[in-house]
PDB file of N, CA and C in Angstrom:
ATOM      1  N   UNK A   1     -13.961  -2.947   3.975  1.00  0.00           N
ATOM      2  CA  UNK A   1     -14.270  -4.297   4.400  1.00  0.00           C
ATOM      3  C   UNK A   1     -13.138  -5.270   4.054  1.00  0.00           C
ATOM      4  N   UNK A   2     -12.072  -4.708   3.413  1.00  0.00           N
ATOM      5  CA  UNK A   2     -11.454  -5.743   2.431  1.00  0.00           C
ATOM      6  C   UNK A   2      -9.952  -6.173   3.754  1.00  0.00           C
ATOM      7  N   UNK A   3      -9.809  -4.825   4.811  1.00  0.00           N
ATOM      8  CA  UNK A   3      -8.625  -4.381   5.308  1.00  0.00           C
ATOM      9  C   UNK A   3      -8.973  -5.488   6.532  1.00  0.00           C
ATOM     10  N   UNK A   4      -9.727  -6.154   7.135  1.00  0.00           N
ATOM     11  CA  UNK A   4      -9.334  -7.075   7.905  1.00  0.00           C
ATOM     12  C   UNK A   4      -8.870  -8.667   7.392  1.00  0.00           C
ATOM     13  N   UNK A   5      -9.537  -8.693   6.076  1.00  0.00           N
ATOM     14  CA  UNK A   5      -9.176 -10.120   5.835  1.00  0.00           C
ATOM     15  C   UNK A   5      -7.727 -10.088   4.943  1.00  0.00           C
ATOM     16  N   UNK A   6      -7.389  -9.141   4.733  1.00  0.00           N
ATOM     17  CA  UNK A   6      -5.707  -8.785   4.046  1.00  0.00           C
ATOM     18  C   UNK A   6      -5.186  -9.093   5.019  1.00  0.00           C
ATOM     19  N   UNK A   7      -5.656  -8.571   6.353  1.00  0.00           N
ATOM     20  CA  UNK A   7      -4.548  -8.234   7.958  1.00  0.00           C
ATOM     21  C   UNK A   7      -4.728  -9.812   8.101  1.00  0.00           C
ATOM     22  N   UNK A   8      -5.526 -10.569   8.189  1.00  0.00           N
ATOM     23  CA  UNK A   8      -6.209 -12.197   8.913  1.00  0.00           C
ATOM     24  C   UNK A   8      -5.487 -12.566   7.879  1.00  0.00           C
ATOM     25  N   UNK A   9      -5.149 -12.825   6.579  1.00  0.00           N
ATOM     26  CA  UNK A   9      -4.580 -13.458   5.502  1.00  0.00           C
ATOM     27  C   UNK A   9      -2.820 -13.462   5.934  1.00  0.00           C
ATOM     28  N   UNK A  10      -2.465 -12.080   6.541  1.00  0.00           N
ATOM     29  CA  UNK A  10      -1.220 -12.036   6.808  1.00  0.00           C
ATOM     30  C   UNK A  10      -0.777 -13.201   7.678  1.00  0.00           C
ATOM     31  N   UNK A  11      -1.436 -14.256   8.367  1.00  0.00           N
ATOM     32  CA  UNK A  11      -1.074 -15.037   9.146  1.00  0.00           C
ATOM     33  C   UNK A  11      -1.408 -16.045   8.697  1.00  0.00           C
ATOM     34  N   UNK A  12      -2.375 -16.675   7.603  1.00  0.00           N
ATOM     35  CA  UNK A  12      -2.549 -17.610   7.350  1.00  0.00           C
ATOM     36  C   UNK A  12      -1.736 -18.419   6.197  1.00  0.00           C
ATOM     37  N   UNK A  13      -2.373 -19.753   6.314  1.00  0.00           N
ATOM     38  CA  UNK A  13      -1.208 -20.648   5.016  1.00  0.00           C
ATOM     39  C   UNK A  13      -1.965 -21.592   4.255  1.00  0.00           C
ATOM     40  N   UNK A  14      -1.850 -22.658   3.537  1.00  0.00           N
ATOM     41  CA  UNK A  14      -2.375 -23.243   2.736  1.00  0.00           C
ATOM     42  C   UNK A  14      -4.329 -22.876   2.952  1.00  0.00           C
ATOM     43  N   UNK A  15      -5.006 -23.609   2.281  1.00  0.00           N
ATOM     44  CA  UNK A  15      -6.089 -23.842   2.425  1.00  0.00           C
ATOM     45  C   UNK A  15      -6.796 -22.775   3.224  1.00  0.00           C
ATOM     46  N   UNK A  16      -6.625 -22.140   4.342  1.00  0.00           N
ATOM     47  CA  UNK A  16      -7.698 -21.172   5.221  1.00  0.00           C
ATOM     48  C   UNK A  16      -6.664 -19.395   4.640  1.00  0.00           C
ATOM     49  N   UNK A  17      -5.608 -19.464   4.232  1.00  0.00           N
ATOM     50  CA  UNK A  17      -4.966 -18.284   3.205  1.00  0.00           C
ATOM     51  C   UNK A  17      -6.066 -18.236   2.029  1.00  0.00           C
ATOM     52  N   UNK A  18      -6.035 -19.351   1.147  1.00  0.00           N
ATOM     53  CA  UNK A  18      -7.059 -19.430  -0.307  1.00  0.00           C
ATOM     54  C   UNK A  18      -8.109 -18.958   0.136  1.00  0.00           C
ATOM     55  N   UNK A  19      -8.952 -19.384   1.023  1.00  0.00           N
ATOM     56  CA  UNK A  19     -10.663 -18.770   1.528  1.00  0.00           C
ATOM     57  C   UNK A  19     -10.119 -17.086   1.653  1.00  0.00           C
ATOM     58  N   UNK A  20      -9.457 -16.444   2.418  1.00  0.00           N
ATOM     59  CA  UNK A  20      -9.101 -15.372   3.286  1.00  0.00           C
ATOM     60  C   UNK A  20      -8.899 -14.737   1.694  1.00  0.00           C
ATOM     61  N   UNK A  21      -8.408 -14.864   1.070  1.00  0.00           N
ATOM     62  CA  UNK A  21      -7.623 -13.808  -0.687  1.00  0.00           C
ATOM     63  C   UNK A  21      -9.153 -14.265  -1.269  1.00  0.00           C
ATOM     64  N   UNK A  22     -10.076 -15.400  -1.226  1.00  0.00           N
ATOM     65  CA  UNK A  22     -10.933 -15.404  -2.052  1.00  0.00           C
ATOM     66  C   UNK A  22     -12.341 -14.441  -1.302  1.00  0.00           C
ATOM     67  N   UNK A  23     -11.858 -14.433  -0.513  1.00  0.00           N
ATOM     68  CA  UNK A  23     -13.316 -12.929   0.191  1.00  0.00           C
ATOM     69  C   UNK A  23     -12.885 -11.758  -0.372  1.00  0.00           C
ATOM     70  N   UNK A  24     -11.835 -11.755  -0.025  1.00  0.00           N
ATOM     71  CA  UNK A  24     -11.278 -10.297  -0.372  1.00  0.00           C
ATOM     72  C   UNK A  24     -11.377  -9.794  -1.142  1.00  0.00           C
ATOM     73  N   UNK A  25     -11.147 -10.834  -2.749  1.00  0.00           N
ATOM     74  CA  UNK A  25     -10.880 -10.408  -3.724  1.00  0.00           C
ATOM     75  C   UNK A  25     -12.480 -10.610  -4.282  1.00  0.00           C
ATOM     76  N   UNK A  26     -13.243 -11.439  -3.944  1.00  0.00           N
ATOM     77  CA  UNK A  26     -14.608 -10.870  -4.215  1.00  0.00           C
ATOM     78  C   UNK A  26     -15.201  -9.944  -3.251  1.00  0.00           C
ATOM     79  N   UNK A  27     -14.893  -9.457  -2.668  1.00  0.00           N
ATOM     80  CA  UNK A  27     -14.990  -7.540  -1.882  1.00  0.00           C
ATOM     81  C   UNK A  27     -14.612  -6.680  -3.068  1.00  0.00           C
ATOM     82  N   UNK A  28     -13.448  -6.637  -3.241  1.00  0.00           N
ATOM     83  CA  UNK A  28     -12.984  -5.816  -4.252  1.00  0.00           C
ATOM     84  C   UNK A  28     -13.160  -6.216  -5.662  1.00  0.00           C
ATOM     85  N   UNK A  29     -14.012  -7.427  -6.161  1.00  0.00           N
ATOM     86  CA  UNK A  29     -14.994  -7.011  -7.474  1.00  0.00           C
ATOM     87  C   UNK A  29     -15.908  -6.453  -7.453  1.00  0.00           C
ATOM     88  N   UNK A  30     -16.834  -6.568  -6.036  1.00  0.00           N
ATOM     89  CA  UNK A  30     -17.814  -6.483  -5.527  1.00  0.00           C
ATOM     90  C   UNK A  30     -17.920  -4.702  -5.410  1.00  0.00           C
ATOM     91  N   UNK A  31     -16.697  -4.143  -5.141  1.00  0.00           N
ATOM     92  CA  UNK A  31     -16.867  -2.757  -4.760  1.00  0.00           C
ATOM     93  C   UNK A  31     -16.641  -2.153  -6.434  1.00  0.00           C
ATOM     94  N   UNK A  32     -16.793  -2.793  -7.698  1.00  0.00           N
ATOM     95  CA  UNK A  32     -16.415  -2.354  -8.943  1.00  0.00           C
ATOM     96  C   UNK A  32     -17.411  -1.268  -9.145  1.00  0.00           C
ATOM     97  N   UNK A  33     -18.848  -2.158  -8.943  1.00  0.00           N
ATOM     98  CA  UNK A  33     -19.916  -1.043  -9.493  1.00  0.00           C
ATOM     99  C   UNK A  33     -20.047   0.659  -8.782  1.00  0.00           C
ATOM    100  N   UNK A  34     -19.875   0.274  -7.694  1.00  0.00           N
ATOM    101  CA  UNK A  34     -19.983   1.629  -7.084  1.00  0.00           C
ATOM    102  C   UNK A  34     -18.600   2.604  -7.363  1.00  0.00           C
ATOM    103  N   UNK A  35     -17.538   1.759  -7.858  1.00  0.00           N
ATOM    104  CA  UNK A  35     -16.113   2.663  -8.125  1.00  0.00           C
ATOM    105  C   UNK A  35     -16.719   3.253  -9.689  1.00  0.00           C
ATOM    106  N   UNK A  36     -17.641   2.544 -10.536  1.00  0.00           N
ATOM    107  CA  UNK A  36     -17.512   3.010 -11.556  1.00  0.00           C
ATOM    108  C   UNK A  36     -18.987   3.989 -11.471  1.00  0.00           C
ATOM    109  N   UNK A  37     -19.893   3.703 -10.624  1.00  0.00           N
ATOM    110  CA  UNK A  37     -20.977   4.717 -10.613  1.00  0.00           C
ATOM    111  C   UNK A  37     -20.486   6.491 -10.084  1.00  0.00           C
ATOM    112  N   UNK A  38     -19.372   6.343  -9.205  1.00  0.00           N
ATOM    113  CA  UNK A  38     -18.728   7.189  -8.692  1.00  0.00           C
ATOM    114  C   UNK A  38     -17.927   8.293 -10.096  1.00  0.00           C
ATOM    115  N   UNK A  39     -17.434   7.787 -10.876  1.00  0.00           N
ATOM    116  CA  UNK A  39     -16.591   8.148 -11.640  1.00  0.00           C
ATOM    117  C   UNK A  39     -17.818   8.481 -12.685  1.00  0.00           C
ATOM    118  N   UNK A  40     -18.927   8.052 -12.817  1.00  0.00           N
ATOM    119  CA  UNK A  40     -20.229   8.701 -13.858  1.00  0.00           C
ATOM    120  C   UNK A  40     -20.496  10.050 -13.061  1.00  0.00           C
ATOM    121  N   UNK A  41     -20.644   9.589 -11.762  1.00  0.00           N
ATOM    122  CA  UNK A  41     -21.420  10.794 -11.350  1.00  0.00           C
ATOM    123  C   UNK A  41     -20.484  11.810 -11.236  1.00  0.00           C
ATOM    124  N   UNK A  42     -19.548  12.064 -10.885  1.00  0.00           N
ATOM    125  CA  UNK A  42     -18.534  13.707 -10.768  1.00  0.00           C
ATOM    126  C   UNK A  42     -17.226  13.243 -11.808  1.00  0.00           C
ATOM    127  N   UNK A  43     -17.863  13.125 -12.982  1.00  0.00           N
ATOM    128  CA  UNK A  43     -17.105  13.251 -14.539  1.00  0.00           C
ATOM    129  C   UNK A  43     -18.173  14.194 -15.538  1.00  0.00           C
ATOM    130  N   UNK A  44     -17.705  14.974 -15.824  1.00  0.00           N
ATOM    131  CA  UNK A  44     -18.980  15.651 -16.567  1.00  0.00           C
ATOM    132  C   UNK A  44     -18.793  14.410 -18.228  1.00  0.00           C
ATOM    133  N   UNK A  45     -19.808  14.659 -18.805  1.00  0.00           N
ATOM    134  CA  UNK A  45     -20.320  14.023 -19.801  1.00  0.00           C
ATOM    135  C   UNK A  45     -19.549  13.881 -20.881  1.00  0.00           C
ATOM    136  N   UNK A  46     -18.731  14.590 -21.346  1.00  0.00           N
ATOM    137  CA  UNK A  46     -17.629  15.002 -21.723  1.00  0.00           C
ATOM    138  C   UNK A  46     -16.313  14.598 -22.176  1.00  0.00           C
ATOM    139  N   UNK A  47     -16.057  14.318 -20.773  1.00  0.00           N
ATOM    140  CA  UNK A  47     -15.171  13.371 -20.603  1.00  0.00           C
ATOM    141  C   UNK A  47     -15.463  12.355 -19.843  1.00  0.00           C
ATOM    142  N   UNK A  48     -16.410  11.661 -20.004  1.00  0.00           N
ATOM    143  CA  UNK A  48     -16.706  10.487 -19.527  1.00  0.00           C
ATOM    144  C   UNK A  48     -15.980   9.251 -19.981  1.00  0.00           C
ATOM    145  N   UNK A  49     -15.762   9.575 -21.344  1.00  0.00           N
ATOM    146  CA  UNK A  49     -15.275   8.048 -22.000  1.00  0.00           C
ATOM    147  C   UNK A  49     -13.471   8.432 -21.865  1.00  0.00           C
ATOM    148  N   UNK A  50     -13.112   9.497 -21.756  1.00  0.00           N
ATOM    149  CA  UNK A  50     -11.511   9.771 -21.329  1.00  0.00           C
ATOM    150  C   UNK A  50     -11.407   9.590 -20.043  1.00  0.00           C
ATOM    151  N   UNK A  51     -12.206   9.513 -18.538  1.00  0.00           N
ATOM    152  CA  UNK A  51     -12.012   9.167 -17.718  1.00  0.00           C
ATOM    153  C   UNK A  51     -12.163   7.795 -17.299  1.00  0.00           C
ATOM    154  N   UNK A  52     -13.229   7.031 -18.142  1.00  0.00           N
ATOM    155  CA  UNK A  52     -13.003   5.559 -18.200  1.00  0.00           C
ATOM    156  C   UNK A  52     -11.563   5.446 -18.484  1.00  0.00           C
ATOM    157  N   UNK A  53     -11.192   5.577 -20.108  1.00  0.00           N
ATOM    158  CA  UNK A  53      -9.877   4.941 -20.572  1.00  0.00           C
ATOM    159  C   UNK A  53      -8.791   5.356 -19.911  1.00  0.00           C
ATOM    160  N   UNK A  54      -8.508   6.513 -18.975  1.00  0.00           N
ATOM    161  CA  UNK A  54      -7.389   6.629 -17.880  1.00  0.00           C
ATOM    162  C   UNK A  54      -7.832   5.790 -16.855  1.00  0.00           C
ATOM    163  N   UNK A  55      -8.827   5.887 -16.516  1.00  0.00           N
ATOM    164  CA  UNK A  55      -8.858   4.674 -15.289  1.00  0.00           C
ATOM    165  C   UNK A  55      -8.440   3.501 -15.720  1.00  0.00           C
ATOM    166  N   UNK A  56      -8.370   2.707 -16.526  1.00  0.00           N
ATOM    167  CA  UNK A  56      -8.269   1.681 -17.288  1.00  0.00           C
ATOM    168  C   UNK A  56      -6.613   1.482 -17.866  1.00  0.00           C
ATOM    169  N   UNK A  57      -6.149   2.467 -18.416  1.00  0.00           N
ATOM    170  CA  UNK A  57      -4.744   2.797 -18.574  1.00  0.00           C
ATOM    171  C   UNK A  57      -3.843   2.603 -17.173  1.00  0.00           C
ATOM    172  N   UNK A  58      -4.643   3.344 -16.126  1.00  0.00           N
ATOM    173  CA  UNK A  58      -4.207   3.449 -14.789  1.00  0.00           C
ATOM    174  C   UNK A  58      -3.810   2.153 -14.226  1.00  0.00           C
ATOM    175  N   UNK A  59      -4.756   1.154 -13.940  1.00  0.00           N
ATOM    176  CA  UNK A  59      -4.907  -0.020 -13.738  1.00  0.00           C
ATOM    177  C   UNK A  59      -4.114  -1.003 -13.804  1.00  0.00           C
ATOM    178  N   UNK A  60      -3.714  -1.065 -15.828  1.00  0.00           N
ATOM    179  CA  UNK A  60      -3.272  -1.765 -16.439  1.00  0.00           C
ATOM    180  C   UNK A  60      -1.874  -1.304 -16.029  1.00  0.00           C
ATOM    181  N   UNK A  61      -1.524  -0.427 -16.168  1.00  0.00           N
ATOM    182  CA  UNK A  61       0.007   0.303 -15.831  1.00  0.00           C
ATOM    183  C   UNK A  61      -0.002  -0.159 -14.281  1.00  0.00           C
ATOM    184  N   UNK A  62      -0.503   0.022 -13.214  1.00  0.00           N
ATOM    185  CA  UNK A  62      -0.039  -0.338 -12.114  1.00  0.00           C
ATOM    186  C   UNK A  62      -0.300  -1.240 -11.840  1.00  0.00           C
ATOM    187  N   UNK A  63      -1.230  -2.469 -12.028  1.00  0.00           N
ATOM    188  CA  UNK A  63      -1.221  -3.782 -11.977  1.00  0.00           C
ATOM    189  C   UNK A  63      -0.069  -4.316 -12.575  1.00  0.00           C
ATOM    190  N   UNK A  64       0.962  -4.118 -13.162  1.00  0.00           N
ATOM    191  CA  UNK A  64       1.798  -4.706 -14.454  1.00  0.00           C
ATOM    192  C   UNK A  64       2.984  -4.290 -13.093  1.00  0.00           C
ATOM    193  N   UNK A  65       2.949  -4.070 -12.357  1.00  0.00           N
ATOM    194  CA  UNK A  65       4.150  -3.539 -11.217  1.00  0.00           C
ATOM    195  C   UNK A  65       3.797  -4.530 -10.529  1.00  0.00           C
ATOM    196  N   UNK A  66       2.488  -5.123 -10.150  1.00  0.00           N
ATOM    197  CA  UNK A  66       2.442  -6.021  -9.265  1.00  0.00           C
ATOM    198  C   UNK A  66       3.294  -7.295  -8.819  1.00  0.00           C
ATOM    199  N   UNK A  67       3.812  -7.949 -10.179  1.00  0.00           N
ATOM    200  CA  UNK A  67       4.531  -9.129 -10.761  1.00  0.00           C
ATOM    201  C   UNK A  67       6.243  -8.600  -9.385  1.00  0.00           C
ATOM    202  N   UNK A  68       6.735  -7.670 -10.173  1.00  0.00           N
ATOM    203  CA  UNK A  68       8.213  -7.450  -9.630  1.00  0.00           C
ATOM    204  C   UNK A  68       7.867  -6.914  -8.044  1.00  0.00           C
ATOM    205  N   UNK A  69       6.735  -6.289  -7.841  1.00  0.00           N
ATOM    206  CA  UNK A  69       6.978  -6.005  -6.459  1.00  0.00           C
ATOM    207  C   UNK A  69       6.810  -6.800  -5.436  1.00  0.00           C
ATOM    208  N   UNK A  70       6.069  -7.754  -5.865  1.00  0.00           N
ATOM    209  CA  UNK A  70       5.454  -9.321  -5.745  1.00  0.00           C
ATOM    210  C   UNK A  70       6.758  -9.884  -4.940  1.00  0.00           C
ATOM    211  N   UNK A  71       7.582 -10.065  -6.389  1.00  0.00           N
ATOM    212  CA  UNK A  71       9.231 -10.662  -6.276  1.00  0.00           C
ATOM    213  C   UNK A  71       9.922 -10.154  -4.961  1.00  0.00           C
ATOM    214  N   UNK A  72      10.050  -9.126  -5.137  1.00  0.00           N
ATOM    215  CA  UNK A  72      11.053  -7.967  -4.493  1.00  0.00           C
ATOM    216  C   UNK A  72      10.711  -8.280  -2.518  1.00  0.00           C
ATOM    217  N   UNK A  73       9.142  -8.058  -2.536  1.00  0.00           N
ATOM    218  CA  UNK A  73       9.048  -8.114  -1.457  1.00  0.00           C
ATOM    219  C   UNK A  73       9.399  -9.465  -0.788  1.00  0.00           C
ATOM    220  N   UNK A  74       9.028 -10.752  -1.318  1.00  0.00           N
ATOM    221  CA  UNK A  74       9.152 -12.174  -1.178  1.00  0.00           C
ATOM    222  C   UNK A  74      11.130 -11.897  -1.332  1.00  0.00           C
ATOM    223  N   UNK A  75      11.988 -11.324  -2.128  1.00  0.00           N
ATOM    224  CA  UNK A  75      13.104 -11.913  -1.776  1.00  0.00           C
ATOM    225  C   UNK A  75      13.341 -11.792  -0.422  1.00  0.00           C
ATOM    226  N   UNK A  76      12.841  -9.839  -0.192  1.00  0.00           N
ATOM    227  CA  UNK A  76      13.303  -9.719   1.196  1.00  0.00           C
ATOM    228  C   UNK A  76      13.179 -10.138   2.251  1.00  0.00           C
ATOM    229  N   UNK A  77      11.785 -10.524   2.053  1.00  0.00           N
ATOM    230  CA  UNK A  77      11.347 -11.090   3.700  1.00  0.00           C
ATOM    231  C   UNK A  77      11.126 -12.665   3.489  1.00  0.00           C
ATOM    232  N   UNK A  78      11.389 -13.477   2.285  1.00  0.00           N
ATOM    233  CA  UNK A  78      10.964 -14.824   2.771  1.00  0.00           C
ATOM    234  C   UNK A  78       9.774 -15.057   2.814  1.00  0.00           C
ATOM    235  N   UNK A  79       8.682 -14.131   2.934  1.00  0.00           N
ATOM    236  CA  UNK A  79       7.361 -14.690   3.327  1.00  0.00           C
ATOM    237  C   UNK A  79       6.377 -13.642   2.388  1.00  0.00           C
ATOM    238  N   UNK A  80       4.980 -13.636   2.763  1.00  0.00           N
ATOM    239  CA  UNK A  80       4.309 -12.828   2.269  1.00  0.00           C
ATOM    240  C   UNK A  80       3.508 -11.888   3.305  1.00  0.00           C
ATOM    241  N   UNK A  81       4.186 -11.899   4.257  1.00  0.00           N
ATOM    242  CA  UNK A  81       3.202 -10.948   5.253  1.00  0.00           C
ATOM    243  C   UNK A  81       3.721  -9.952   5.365  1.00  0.00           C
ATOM    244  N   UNK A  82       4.741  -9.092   5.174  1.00  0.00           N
ATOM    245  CA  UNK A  82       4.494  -7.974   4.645  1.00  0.00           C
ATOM    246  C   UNK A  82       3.812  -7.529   3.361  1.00  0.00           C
ATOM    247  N   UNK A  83       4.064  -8.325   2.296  1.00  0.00           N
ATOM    248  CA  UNK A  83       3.311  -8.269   1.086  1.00  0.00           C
ATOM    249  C   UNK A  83       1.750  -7.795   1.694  1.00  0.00           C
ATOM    250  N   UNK A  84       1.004  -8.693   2.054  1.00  0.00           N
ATOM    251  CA  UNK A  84      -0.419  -8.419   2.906  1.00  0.00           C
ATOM    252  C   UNK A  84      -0.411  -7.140   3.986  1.00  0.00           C
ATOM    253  N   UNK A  85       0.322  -6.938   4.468  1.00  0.00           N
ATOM    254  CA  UNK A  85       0.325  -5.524   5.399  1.00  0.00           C
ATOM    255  C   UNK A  85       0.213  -4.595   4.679  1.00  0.00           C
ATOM    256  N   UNK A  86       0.975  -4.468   3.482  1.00  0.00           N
ATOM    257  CA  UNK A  86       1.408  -3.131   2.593  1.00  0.00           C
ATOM    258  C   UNK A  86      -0.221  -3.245   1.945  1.00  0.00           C
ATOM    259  N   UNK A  87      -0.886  -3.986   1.219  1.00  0.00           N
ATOM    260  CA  UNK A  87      -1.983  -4.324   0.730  1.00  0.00           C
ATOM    261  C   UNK A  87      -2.947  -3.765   1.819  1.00  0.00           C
ATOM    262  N   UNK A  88      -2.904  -3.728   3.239  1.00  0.00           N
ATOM    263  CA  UNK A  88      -3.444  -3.723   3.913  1.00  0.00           C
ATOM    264  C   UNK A  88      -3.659  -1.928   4.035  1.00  0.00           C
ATOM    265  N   UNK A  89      -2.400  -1.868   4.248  1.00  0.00           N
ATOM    266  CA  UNK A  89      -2.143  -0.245   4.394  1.00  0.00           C
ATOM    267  C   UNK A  89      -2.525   0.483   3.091  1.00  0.00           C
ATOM    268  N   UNK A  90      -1.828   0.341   2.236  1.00  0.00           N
ATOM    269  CA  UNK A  90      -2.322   0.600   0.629  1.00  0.00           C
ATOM    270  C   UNK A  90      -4.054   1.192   0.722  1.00  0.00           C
ATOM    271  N   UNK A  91      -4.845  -0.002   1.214  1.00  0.00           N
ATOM    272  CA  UNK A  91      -6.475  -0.513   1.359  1.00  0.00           C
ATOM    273  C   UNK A  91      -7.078   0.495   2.449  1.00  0.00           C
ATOM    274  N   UNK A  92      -6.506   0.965   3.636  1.00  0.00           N
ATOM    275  CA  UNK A  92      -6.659   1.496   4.086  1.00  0.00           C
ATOM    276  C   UNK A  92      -6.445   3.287   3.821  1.00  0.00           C
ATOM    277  N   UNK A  93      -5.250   3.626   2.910  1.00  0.00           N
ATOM    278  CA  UNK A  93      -4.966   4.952   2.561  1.00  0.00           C
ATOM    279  C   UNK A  93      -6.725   5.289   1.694  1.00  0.00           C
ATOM    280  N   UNK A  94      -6.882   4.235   1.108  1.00  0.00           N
ATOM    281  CA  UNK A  94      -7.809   4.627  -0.164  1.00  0.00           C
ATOM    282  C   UNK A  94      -8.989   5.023   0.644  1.00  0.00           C
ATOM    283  N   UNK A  95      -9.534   3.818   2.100  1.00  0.00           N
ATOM    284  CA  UNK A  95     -10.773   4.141   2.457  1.00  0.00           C
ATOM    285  C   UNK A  95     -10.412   5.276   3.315  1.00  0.00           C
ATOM    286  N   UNK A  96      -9.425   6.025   3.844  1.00  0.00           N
ATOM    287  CA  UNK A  96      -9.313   7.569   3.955  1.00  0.00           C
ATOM    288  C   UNK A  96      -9.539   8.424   3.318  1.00  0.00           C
ATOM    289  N   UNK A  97      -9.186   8.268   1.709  1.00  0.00           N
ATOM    290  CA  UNK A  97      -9.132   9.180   0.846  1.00  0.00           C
ATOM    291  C   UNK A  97     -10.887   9.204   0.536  1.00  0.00           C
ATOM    292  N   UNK A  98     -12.005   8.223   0.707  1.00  0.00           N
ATOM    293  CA  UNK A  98     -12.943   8.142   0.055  1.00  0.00           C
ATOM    294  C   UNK A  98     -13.566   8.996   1.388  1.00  0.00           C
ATOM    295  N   UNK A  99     -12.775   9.402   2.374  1.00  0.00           N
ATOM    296  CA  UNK A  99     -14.143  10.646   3.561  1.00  0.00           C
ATOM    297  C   UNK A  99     -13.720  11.760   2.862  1.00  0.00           C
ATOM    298  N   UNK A 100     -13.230  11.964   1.705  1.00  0.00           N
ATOM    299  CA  UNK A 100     -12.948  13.479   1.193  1.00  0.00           C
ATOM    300  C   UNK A 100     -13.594  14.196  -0.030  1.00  0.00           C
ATOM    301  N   UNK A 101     -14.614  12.427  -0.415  1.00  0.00           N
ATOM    302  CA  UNK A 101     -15.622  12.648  -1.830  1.00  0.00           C
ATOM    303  C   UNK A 101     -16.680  14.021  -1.332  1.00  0.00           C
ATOM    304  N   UNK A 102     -17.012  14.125  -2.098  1.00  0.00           N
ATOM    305  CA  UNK A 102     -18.180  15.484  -1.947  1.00  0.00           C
ATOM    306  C   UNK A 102     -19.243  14.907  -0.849  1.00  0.00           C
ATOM    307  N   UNK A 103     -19.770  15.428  -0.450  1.00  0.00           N
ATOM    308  CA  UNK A 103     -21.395  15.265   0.724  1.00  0.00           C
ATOM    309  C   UNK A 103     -22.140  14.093  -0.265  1.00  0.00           C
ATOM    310  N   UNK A 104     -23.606  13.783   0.594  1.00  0.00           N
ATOM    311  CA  UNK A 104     -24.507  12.833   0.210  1.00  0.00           C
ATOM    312  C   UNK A 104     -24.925  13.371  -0.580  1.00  0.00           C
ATOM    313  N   UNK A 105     -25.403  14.810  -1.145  1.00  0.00           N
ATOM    314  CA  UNK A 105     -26.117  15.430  -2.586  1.00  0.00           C
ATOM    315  C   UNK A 105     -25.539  15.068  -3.188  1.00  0.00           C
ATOM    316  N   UNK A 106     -26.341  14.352  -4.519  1.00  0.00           N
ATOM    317  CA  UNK A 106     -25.984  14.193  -5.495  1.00  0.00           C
ATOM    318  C   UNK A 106     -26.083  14.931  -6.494  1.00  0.00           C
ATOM    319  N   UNK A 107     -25.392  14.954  -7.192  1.00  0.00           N
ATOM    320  CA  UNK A 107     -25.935  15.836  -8.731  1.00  0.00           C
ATOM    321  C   UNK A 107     -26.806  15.144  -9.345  1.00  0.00           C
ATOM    322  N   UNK A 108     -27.547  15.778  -9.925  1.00  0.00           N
ATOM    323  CA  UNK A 108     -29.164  15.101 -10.584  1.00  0.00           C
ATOM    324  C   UNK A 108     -28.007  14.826 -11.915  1.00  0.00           C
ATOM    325  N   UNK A 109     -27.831  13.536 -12.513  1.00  0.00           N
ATOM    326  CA  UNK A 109     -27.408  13.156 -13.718  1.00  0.00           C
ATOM    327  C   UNK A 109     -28.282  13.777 -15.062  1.00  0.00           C
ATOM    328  N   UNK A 110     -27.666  14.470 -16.100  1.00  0.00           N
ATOM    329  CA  UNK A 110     -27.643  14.951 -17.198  1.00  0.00           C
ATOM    330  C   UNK A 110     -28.788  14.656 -17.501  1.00  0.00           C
ATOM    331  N   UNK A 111     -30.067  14.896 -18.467  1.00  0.00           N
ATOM    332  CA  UNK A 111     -30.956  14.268 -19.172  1.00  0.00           C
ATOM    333  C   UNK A 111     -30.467  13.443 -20.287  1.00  0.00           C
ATOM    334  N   UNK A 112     -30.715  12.217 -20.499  1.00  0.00           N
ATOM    335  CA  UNK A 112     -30.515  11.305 -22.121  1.00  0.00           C
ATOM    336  C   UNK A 112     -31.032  12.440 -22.911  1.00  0.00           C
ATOM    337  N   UNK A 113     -30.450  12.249 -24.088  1.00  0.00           N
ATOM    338  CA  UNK A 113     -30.511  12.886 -25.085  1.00  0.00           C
ATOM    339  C   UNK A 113     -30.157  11.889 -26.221  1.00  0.00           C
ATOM    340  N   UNK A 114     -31.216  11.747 -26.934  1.00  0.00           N
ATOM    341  CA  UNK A 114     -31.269  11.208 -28.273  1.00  0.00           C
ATOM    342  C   UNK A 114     -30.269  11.526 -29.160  1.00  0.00           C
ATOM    343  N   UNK A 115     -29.399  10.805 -29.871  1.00  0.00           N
ATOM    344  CA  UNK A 115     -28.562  10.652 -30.699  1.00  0.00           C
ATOM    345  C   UNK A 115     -29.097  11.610 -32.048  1.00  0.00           C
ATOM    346  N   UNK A 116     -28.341  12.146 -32.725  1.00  0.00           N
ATOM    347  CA  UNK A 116     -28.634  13.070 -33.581  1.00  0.00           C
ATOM    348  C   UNK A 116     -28.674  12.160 -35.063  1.00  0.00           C
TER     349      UNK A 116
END
């Protein structure tokens, strides 16, 4: 949902740009819970709390690229619409990659188990 208003943002400027990054970017808080229900359900129990803290490591490490690539792209082109295309494309690789999760069965989640 996020990949048309990145593409619509690529053309816009003051004031109707701010609305266009502020959908988006509440899309993509919005899609948090289900990224992290995803990562409960096909993580065994185990490593549940090591697949949080790499996701989280992950994040932090490639968000921290954002700043210079930010730069880099703005020297080259002057503008930010490639910046938004690549975002766009980026947005789009991922919702490809998500037709490759397992089928609609779910795994029946673990029983709670009382702390010892």
């Amino acid at each position: 949902m996020q990949i048309p208003f990145v593409v619509i943002a690529a053309s816009l400027f003051n004031v109707p740009l701010l609305l266009a990054i502020i959908v988006q970017q509440c899309l993509g808080i919005f899609a948090l819970p289900a990224e992290n229900s995803l990562l409960v359900t096909y993580t065994p129990a185990r490593w549940r709390a090591t697949a949080f803290g790499a996701k989280f490591v992950l994040s932090l490490g490639v968000s921290s690229l954002g700043v210079p690539v930010i730069a880099m792209i703005y020297d080259r082109t002057g503008d930010f619409y490639w910046l938004f295309m690549t975002m766009a494309l980026i947005t789009a690789v991922v919702a490809a990659a998500a037709l490759f999760l397992p089928g609609r069965g779910r795994r029946p989640l673990p029983a709670v188990v009382p702390a010892e």
